[in-house]
Structures are given as C-alpha cells and as structure tokens.
N, C-alpha and C. Protein backbone atom coordinates (compact mmCIF):
# COMPACT_ATOMS: atom_id res chain seq x y z
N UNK A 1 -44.52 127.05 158.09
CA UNK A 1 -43.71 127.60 157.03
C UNK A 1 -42.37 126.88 157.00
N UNK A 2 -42.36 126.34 156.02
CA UNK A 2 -40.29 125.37 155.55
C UNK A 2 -39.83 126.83 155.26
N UNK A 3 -38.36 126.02 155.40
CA UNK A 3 -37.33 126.83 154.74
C UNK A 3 -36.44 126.43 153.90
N UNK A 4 -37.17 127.08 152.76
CA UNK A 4 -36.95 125.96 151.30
C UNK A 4 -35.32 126.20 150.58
N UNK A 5 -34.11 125.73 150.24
CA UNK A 5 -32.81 126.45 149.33
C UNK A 5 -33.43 125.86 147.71
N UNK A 6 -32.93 126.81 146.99
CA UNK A 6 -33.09 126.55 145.79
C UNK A 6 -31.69 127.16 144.90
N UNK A 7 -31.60 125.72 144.37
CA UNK A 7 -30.19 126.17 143.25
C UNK A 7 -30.43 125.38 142.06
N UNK A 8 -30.11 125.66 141.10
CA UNK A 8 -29.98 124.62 139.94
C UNK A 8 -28.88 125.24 138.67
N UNK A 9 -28.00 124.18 138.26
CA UNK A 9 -26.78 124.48 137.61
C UNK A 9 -27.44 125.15 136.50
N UNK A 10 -26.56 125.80 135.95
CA UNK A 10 -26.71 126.74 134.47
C UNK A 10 -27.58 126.84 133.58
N UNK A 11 -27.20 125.25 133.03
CA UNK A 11 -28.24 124.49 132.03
C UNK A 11 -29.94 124.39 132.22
N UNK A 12 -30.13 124.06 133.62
CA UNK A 12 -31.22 124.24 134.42
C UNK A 12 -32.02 125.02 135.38
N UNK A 13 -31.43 126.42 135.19
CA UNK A 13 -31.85 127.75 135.58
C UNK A 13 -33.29 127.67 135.45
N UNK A 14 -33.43 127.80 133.68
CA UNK A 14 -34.54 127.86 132.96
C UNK A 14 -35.78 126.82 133.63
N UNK A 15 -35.46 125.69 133.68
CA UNK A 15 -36.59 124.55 134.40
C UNK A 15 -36.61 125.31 135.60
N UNK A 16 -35.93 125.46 136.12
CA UNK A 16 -36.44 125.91 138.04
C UNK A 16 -37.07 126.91 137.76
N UNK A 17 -36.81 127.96 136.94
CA UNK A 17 -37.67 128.98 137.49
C UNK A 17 -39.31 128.80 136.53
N UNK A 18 -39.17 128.20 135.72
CA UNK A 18 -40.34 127.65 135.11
C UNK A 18 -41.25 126.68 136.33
N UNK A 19 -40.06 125.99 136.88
CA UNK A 19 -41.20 125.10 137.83
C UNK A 19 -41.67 125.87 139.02
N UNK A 20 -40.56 127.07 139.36
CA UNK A 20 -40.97 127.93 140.11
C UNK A 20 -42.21 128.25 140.12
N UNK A 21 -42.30 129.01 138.77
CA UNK A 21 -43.87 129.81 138.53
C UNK A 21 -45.04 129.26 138.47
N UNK A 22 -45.16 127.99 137.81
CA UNK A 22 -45.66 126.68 137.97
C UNK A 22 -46.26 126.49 139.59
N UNK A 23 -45.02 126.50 140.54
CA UNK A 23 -45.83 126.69 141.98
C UNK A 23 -45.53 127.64 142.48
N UNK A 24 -45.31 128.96 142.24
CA UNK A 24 -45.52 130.09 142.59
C UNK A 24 -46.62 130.42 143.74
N UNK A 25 -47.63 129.67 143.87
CA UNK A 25 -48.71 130.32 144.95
C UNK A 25 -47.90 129.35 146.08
N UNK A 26 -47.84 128.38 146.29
CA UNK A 26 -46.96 127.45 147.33
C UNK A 26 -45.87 127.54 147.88
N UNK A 27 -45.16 128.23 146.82
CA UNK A 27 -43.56 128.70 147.26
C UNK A 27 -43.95 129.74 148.20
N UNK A 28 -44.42 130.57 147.62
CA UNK A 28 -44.69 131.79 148.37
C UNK A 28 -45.45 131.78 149.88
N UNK A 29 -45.38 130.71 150.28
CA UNK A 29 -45.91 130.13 151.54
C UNK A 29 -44.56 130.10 152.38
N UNK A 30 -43.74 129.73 151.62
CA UNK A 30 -42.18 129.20 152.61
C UNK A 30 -41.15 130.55 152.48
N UNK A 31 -40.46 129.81 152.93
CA UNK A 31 -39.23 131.15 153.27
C UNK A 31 -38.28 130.79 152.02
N UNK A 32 -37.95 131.23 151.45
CA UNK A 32 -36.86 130.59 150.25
C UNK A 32 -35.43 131.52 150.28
N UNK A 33 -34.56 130.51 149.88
CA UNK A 33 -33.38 130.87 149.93
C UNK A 33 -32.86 130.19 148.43
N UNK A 34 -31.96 131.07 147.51
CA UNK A 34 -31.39 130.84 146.94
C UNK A 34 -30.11 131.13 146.53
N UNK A 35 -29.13 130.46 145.58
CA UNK A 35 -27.90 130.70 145.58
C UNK A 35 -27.51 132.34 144.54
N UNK A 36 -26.84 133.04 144.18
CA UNK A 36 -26.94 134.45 143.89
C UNK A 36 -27.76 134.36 142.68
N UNK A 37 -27.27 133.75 141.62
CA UNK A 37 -27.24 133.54 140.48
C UNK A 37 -29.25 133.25 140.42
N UNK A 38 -29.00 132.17 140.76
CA UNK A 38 -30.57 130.92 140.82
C UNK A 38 -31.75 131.70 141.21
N UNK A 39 -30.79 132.68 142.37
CA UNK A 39 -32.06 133.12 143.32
C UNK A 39 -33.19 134.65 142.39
N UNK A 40 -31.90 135.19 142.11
CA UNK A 40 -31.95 136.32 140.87
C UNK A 40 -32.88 135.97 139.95
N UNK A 41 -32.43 134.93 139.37
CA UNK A 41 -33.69 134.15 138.41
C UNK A 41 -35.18 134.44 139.09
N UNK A 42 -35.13 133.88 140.20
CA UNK A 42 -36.39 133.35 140.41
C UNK A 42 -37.37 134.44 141.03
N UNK A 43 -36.50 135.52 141.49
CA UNK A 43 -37.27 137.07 141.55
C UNK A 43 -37.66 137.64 140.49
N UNK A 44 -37.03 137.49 139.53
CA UNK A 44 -37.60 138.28 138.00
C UNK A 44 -38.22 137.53 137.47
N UNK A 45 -38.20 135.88 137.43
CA UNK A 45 -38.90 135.21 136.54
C UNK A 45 -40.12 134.64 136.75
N UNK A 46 -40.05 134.50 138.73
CA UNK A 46 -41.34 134.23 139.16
C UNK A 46 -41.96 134.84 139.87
N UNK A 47 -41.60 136.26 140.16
CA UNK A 47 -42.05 137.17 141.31
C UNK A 47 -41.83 136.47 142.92
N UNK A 48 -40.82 135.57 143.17
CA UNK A 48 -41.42 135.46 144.49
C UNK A 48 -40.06 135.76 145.26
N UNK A 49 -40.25 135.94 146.74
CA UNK A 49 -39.46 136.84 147.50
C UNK A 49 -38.30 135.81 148.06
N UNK A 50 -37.11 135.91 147.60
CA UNK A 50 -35.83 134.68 147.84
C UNK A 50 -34.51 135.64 148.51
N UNK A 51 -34.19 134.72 149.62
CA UNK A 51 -33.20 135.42 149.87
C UNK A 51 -31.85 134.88 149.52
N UNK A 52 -30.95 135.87 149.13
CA UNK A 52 -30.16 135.77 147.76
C UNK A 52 -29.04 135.65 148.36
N UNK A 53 -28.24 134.14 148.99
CA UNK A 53 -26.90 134.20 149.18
C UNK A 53 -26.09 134.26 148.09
N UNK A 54 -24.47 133.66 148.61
CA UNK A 54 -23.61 134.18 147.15
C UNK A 54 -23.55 133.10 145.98
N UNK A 55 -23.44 133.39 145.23
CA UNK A 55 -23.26 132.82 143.68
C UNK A 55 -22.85 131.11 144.26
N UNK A 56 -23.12 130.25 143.78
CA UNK A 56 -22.65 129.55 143.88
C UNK A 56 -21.37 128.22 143.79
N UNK A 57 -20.40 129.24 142.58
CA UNK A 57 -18.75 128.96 143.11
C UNK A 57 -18.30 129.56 143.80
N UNK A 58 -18.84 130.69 144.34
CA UNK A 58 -18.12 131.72 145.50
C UNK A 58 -18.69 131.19 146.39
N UNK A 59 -19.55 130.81 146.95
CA UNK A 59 -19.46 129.87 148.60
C UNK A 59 -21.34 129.57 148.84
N UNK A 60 -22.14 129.92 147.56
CA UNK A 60 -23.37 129.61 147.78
C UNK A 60 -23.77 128.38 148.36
N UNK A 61 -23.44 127.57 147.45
CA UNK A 61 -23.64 126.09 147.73
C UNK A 61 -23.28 125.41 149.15
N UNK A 62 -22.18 126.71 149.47
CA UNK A 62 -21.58 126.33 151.09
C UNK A 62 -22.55 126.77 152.19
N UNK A 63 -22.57 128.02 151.83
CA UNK A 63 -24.02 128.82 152.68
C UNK A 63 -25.33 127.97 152.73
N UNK A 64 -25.58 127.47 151.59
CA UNK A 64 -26.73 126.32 151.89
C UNK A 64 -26.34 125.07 152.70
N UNK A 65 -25.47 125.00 152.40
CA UNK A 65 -24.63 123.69 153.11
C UNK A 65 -24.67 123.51 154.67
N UNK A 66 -23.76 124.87 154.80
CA UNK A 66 -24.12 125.34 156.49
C UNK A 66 -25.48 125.29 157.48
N UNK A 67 -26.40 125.75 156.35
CA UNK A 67 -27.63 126.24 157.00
C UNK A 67 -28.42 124.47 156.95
N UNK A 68 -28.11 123.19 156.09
CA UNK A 68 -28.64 122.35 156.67
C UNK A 68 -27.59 121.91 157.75
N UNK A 69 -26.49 121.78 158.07
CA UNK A 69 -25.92 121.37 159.19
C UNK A 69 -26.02 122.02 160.33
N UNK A 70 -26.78 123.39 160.55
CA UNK A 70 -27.35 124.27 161.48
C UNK A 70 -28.66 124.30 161.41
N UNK A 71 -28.67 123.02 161.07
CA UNK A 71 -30.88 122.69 160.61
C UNK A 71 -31.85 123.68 160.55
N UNK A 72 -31.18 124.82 160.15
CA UNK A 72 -31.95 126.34 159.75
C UNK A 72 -32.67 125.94 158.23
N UNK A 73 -32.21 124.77 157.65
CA UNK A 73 -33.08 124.02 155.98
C UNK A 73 -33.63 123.38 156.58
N UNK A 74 -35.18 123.58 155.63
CA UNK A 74 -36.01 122.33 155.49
C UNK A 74 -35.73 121.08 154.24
N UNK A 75 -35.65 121.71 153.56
CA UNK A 75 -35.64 121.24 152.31
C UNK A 75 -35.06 122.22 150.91
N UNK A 76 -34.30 120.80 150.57
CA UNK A 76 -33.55 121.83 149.30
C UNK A 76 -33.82 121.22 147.86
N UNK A 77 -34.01 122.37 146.90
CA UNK A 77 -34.76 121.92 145.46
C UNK A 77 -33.35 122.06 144.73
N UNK A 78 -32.54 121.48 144.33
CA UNK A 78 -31.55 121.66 143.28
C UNK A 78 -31.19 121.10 142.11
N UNK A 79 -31.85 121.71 141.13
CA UNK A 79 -31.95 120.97 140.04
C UNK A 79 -30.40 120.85 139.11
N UNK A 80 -30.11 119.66 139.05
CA UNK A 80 -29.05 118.82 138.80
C UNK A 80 -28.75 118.81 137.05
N UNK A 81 -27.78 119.22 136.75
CA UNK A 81 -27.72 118.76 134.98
C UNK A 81 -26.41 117.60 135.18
N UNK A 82 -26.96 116.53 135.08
CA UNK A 82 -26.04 115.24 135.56
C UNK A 82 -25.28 115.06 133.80
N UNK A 83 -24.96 115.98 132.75
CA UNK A 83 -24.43 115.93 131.54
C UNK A 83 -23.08 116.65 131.65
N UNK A 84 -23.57 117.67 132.22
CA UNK A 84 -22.11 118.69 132.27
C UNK A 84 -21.66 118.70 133.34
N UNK A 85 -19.80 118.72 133.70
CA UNK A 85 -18.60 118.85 134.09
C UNK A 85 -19.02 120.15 134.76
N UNK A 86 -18.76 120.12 136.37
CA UNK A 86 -19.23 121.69 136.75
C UNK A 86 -18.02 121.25 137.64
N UNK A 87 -17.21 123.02 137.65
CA UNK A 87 -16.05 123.13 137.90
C UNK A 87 -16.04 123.06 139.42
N UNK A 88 -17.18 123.41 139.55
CA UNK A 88 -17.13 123.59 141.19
C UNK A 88 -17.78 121.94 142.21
N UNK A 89 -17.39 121.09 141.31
CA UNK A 89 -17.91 119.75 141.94
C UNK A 89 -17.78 119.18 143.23
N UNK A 90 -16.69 119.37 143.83
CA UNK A 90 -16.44 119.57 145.22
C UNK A 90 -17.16 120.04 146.23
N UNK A 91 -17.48 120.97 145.91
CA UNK A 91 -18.53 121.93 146.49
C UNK A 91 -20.16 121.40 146.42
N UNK A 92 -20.49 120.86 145.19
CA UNK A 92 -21.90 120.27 145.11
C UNK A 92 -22.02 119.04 145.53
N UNK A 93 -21.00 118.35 145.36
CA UNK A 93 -20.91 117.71 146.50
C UNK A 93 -20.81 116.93 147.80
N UNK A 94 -20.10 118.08 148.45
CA UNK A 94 -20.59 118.58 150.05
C UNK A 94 -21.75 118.81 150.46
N UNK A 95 -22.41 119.60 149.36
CA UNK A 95 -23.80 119.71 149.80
C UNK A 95 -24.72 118.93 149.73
N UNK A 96 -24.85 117.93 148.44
CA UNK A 96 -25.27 116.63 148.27
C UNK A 96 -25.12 115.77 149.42
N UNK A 97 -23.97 115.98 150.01
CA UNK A 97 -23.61 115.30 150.92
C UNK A 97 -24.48 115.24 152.42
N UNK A 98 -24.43 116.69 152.98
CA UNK A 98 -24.79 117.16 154.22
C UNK A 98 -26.89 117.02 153.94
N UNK A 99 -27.24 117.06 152.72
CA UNK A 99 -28.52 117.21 152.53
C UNK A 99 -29.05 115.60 152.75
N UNK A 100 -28.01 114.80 152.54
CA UNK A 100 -28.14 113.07 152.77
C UNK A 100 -27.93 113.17 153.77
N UNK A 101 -26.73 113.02 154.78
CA UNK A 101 -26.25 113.02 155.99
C UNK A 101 -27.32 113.56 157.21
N UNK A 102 -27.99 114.96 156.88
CA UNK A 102 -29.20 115.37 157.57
C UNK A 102 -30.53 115.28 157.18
N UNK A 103 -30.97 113.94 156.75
CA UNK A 103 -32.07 113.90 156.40
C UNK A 103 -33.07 115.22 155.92
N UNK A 104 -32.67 115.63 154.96
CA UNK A 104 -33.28 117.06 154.46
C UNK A 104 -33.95 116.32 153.12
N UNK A 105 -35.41 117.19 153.13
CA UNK A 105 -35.79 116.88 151.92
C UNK A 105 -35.31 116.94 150.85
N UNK A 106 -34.96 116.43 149.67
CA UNK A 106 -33.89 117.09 148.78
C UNK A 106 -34.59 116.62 147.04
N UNK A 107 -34.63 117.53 146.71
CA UNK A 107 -35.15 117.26 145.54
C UNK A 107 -34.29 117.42 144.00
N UNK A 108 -34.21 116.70 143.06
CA UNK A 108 -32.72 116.80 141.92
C UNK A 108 -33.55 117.22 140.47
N UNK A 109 -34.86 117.27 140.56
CA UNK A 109 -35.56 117.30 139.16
C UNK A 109 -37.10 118.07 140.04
N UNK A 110 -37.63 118.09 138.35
CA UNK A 110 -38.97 118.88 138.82
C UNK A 110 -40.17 117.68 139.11
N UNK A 111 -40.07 116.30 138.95
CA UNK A 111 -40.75 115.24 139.69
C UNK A 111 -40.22 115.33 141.13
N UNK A 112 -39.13 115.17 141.40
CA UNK A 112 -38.88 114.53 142.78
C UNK A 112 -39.03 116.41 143.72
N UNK A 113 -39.07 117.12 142.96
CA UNK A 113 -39.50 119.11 143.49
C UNK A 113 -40.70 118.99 143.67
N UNK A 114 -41.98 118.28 142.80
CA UNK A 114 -43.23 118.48 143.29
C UNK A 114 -43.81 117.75 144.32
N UNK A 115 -42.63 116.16 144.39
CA UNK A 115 -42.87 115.31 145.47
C UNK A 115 -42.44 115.98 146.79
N UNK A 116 -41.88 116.90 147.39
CA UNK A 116 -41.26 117.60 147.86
C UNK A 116 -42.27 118.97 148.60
N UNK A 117 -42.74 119.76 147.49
CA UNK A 117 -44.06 120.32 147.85
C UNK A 117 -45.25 119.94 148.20
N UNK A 118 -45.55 118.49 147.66
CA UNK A 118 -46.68 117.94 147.74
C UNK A 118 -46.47 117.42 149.73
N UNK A 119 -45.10 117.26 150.22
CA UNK A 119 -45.02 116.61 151.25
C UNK A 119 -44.63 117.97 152.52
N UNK A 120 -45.10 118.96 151.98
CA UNK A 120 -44.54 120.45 152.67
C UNK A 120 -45.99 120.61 153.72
C-alpha cells in the first residue's frame, strides 16, 4: 500500500477528481492524503476515503511537504494549471521542490498520474 498526496489548483479540481473516479478501484488500494479543499472534492466526487489536511494556502501544501521530507509520501499527484498566477507560489514551490529533492513519485497532469499508478 503507497501513500499517495493529492492536490490540484482551482482550475483543476474538476480533472483530478474526474481522474480520480476514472481510477477509483486503484486509489482505493493506497492511503490518500489530500489538501482541505482537493481532498473534499475527492470524497464527494469519487467516494474514496482521503485524509483531509489543511487547505492549501493555510499550510496544506506544507503538510504534504513535510510528510515527503519525513518519507511518510510515496508519491504525490498534483495537478498543475501552469496558466494562472497562484498567490500562494512560494509554497508550491517548496513542495515541487522537496518532491524533486526526495525522489518522490510526482505526477503534474493526468498522463504523467496514470504513469504513476501504472508504476504503484
């Protein structure tokens, strides 16, 4: 069993939890963690069981952050809207950062998310 984070900015809520449901029987194999907002999504939209740190300008993205530098992550799905200005850029990243830095699976779209499952 991985221990999967899942976040994806605003714009891209909608794709994650679509790709969610999409692999819904697979996810539901791993332990998932998501950021407040993302994670919320993905309980109502895909039924599957996520544990729901905080929002991610309030310190989500950090909480995921932590947990790969305490190699408590396997792999993180965060789907990226590389169009829009997100206020909290600093913060994404750090996490971008630490998910490179610790060789963590890391996935930015729903190709490089299924390459990701396919390698779980």
């Amino acid at each position: 069993m991985a221990r999967i984070g899942l976040v994806a900015h605003d714009d891209k809520k909608d794709e994650l939890v679509a790709w969610s449901l999409r692999n819904r029987d697979k996810l539901a194999q791993h332990e998932l963690y998501g950021t407040g907002t993302t994670g919320g999504r993905i309980i109502e939209g895909a039924g599957l069981s996520v544990v729901r740190l905080l929002s991610g300008p309030l310190g989500g993205d950090a909480q995921l952050g932590a947990m790969i530098a305490e190699g408590r992550l396997d792999a993180l799905i965060f789907f990226v809207d590389p169009l829009t200005a997100q206020p909290h850029d600093v913060d994404i990243k750090a996490l971008i950062r630490l998910a490179t830095l610790y060789n963590t699976l890391f996935a930015v779209n729903h190709a490089s998310a299924d390459a990701v499952m396919a390698s779980l």
